[in-house]
PDB file of N, CA and C in Angstrom:
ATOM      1  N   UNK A   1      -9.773   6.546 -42.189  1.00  0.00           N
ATOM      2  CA  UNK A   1      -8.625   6.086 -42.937  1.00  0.00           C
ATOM      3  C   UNK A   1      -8.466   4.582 -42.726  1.00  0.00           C
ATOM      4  N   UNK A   2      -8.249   4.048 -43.785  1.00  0.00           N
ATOM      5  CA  UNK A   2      -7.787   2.241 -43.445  1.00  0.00           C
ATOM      6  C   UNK A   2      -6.441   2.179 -43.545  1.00  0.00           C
ATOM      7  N   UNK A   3      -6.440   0.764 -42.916  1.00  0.00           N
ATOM      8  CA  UNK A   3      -4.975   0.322 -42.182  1.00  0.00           C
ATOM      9  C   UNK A   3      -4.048   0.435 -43.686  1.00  0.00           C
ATOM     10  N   UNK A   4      -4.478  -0.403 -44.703  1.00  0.00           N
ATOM     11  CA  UNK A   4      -3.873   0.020 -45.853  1.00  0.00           C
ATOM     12  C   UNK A   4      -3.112   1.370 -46.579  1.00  0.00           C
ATOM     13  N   UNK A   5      -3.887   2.303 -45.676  1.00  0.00           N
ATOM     14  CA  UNK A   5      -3.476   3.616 -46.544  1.00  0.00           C
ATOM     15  C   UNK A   5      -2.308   3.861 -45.586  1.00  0.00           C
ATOM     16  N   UNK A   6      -1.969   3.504 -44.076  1.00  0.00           N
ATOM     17  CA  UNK A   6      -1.092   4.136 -43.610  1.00  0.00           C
ATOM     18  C   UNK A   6      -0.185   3.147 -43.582  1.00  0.00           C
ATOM     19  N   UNK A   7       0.131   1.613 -43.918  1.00  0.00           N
ATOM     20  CA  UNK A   7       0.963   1.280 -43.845  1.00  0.00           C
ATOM     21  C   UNK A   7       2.031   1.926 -45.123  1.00  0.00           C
ATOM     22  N   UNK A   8       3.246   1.830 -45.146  1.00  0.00           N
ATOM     23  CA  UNK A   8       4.023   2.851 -46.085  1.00  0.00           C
ATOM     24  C   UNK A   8       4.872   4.335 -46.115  1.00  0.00           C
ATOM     25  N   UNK A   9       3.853   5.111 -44.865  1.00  0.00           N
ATOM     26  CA  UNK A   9       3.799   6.697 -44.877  1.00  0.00           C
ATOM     27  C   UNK A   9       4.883   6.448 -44.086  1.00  0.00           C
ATOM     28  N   UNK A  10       5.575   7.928 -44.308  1.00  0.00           N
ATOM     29  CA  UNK A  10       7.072   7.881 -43.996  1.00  0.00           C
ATOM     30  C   UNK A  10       6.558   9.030 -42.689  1.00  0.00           C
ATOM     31  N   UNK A  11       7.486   8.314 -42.024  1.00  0.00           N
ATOM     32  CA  UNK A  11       7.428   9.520 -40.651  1.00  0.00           C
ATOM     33  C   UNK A  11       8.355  10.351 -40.490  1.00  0.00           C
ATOM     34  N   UNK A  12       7.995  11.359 -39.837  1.00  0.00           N
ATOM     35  CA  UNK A  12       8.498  12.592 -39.774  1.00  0.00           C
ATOM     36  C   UNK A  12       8.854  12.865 -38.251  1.00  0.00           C
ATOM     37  N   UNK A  13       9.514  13.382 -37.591  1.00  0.00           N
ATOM     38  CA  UNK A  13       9.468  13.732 -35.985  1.00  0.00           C
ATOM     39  C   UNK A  13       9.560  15.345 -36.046  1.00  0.00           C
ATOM     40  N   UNK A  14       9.117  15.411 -34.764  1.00  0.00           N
ATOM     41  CA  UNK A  14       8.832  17.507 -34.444  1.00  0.00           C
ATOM     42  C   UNK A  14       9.994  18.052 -35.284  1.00  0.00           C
ATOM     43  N   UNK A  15      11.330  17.367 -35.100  1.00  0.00           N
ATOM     44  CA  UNK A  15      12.631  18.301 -35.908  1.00  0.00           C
ATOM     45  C   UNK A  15      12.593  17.955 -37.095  1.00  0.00           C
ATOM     46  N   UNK A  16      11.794  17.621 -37.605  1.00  0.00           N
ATOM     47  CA  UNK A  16      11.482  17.260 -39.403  1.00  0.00           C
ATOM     48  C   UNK A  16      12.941  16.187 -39.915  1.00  0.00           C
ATOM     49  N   UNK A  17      13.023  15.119 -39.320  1.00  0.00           N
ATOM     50  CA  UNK A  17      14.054  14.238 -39.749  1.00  0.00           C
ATOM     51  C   UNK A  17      12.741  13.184 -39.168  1.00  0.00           C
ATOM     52  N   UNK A  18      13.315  12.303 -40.591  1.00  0.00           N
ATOM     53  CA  UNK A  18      13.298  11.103 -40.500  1.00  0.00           C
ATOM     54  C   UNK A  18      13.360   9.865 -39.880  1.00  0.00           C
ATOM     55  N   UNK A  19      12.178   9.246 -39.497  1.00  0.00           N
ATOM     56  CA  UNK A  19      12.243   8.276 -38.347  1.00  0.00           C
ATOM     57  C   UNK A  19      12.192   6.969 -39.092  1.00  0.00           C
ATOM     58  N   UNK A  20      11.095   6.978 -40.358  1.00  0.00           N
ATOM     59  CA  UNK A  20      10.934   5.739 -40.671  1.00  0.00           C
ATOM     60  C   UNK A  20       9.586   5.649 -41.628  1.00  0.00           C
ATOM     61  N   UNK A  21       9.330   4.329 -41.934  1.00  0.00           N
ATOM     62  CA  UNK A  21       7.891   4.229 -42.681  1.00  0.00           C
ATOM     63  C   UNK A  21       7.271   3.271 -41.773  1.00  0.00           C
ATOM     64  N   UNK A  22       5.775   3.211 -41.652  1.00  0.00           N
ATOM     65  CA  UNK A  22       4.790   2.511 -41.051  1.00  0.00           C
ATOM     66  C   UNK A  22       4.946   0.941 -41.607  1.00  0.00           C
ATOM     67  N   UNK A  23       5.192  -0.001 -40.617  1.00  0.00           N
ATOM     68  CA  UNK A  23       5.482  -1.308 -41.542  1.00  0.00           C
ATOM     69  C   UNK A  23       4.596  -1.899 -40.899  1.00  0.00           C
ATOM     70  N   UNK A  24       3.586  -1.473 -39.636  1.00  0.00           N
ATOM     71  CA  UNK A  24       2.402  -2.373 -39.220  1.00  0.00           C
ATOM     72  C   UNK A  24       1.694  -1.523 -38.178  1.00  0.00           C
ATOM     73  N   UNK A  25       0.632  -1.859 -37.831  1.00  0.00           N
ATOM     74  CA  UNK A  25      -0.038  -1.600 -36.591  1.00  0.00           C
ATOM     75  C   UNK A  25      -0.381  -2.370 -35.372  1.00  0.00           C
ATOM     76  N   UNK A  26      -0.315  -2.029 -34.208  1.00  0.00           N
ATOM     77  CA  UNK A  26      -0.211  -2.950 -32.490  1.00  0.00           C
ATOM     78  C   UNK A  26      -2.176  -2.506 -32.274  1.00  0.00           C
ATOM     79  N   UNK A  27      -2.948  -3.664 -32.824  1.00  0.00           N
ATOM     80  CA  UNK A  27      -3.955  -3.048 -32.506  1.00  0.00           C
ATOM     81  C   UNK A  27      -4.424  -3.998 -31.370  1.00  0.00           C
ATOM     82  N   UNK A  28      -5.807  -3.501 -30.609  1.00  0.00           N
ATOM     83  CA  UNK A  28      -6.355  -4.337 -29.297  1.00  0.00           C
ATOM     84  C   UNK A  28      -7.580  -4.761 -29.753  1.00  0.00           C
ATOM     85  N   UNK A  29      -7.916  -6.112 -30.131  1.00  0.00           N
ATOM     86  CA  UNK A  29      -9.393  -6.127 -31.381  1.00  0.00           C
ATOM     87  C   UNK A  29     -10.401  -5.782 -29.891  1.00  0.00           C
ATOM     88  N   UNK A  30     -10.403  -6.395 -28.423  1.00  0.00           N
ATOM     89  CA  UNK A  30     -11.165  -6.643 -27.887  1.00  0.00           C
ATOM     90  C   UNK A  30     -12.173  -5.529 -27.797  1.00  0.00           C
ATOM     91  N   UNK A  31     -10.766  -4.029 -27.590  1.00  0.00           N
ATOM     92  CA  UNK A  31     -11.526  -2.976 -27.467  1.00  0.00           C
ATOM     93  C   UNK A  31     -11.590  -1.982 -28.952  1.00  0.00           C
ATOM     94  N   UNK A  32     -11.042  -2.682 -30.014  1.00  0.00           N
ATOM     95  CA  UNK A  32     -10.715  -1.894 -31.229  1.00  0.00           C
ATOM     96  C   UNK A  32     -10.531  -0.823 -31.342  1.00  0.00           C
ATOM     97  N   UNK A  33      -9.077  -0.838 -30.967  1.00  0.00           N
ATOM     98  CA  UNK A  33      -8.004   0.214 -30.446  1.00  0.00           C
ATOM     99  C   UNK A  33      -6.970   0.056 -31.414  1.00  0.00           C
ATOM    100  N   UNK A  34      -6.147   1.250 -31.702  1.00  0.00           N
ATOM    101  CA  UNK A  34      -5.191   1.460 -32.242  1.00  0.00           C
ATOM    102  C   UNK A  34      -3.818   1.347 -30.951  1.00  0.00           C
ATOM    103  N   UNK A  35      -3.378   0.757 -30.574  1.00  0.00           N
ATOM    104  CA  UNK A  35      -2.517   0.995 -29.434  1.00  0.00           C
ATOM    105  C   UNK A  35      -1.050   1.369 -29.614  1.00  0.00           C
ATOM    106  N   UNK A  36      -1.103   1.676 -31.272  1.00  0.00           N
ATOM    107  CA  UNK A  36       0.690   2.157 -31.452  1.00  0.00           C
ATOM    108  C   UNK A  36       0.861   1.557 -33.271  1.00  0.00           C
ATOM    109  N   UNK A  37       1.701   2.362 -33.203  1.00  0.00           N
ATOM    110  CA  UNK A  37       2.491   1.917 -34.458  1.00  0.00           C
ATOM    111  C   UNK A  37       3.459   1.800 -35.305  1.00  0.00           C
ATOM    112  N   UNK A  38       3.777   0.689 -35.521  1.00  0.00           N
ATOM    113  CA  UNK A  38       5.449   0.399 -35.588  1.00  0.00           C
ATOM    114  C   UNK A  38       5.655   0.755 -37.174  1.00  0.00           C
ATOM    115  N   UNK A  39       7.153   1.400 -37.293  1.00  0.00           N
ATOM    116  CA  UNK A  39       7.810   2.039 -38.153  1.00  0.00           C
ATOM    117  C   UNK A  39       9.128   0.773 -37.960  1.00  0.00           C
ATOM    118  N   UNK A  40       9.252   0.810 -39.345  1.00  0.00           N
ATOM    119  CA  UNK A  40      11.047   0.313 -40.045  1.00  0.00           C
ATOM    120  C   UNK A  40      11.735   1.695 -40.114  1.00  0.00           C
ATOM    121  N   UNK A  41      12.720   1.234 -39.532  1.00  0.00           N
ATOM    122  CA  UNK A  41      14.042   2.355 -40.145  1.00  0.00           C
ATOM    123  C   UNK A  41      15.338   1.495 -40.618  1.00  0.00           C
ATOM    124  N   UNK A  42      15.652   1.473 -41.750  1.00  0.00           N
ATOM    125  CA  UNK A  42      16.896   0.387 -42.113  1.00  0.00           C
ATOM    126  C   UNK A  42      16.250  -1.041 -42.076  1.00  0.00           C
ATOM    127  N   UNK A  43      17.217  -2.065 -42.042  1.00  0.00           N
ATOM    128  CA  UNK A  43      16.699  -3.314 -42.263  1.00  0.00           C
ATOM    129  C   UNK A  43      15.854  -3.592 -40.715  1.00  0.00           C
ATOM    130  N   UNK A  44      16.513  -3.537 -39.750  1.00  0.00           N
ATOM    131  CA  UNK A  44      15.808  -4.537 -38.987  1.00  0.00           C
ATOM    132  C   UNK A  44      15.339  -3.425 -37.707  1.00  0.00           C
ATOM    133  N   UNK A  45      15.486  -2.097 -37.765  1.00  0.00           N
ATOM    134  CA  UNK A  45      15.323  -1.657 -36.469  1.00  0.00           C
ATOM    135  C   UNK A  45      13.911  -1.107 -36.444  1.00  0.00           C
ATOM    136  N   UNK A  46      13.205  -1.558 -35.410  1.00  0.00           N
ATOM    137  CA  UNK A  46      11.717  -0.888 -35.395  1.00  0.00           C
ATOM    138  C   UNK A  46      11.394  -0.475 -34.002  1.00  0.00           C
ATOM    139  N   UNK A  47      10.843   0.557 -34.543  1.00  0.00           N
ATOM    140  CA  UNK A  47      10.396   1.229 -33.622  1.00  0.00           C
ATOM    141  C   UNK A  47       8.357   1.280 -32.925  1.00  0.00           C
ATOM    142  N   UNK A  48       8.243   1.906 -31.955  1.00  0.00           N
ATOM    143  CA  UNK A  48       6.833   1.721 -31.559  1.00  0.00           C
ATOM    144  C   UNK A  48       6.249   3.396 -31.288  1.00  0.00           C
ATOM    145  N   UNK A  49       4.923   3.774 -31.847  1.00  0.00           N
ATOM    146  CA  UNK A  49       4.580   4.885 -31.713  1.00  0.00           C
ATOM    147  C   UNK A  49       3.252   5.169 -31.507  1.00  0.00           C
ATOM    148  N   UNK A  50       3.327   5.375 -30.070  1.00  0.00           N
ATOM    149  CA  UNK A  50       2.011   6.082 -29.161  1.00  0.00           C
ATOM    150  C   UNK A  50       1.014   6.695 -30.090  1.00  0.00           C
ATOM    151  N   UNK A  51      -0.177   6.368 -30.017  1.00  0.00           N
ATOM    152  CA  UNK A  51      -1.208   7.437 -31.218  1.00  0.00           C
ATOM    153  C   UNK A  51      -1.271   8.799 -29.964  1.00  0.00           C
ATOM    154  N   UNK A  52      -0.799   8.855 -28.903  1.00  0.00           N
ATOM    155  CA  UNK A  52      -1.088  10.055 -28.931  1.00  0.00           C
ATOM    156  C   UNK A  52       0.669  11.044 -28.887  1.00  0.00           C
ATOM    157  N   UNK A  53       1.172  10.500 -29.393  1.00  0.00           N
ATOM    158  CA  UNK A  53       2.639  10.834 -30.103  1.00  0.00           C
ATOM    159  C   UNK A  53       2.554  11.494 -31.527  1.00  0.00           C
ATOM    160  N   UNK A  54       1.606  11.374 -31.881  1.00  0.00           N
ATOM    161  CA  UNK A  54       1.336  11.388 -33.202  1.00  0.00           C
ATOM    162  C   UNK A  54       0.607  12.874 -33.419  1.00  0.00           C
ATOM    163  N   UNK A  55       1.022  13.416 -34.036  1.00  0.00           N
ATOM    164  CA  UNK A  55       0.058  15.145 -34.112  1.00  0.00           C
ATOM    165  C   UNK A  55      -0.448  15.250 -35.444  1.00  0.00           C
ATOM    166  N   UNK A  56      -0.031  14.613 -36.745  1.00  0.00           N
ATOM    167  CA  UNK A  56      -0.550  15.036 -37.611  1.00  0.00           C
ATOM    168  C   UNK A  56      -0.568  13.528 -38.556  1.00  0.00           C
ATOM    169  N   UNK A  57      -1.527  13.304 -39.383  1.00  0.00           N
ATOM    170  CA  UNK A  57      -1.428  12.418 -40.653  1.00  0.00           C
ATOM    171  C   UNK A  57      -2.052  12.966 -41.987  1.00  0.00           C
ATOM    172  N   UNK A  58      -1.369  13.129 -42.856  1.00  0.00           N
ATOM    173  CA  UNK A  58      -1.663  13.135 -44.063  1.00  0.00           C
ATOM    174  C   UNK A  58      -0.575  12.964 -45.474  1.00  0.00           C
ATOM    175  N   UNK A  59      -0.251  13.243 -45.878  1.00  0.00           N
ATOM    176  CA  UNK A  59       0.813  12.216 -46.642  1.00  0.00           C
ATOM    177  C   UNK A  59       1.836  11.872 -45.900  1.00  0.00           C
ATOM    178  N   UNK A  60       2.428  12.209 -44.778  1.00  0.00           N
ATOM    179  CA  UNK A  60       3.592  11.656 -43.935  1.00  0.00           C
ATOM    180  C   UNK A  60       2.985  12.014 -42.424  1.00  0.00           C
ATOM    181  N   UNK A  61       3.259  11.252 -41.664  1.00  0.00           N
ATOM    182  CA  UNK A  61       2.929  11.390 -40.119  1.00  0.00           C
ATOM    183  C   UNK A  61       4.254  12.137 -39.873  1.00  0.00           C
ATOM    184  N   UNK A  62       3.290  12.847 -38.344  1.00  0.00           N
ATOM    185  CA  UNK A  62       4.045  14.061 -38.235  1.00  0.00           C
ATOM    186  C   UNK A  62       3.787  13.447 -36.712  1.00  0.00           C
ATOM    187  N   UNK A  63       5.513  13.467 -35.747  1.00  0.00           N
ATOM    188  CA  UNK A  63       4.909  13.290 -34.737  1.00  0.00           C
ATOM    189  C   UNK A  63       5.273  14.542 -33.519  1.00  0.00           C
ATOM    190  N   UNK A  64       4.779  14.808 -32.115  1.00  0.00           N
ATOM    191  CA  UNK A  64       4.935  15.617 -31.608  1.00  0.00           C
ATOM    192  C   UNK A  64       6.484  15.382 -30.266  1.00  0.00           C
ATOM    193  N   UNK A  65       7.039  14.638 -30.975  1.00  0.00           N
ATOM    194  CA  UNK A  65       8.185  13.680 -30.324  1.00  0.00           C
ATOM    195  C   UNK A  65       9.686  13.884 -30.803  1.00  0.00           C
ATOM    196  N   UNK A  66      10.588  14.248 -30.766  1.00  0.00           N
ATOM    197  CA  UNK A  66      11.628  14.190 -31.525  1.00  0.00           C
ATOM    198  C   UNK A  66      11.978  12.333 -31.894  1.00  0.00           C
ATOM    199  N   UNK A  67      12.944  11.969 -32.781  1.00  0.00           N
ATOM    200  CA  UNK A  67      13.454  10.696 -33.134  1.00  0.00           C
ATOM    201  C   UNK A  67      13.717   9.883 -31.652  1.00  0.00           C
ATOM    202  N   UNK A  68      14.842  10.658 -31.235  1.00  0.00           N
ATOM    203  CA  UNK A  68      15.444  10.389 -30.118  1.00  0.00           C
ATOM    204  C   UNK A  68      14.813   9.584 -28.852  1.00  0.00           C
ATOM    205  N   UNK A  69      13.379  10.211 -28.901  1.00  0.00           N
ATOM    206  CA  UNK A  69      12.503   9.974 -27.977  1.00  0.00           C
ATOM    207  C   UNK A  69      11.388   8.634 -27.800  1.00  0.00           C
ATOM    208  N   UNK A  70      11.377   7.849 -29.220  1.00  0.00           N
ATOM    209  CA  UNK A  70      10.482   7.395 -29.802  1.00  0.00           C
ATOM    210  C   UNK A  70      11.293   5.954 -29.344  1.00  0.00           C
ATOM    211  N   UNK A  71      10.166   4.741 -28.846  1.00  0.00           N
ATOM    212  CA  UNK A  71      10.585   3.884 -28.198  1.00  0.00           C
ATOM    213  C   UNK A  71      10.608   2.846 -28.986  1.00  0.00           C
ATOM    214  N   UNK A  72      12.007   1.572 -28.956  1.00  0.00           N
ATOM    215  CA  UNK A  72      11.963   0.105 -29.620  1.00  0.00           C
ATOM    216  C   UNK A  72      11.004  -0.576 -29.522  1.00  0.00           C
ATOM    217  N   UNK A  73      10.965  -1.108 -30.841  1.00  0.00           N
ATOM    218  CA  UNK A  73       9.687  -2.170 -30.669  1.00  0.00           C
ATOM    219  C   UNK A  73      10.211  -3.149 -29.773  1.00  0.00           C
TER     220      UNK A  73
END
């Protein structure tokens, strides 16, 4: 999948509410790593999300985390 296709996808958390959409990725070029990925919710609040937080992608990320749990950028 390219970075393109997931910026946009709306996230989902384990209780099926709404966290946010993908507005970028925290990558590590040295080791070309995905190291997280930040979601908008509202104007300015963003959040950061563990790839191994993450349980499912395909039209919306699905994560294995409730909202609550999911850490500020």
């Amino acid at each position: 999948m390219k970075a393109k296709e997931l910026i946009g996808k709306e996230v989902i958390d384990v209780n099926a509410k709404v966290v946010g959409k993908i507005a970028d990725l925290d990558i590590d070029i040295s080791r070309a790593l995905i190291c997280g990925i930040l979601t908008r919710s509202g104007f300015k609040k963003e959040l950061s999300i563990a790839p191994a937080e993450i349980d499912k992608i395909g039209d919306k990320v699905i994560l294995k985390i409730a909202k609550d749990k999911v850490r500020k950028a």
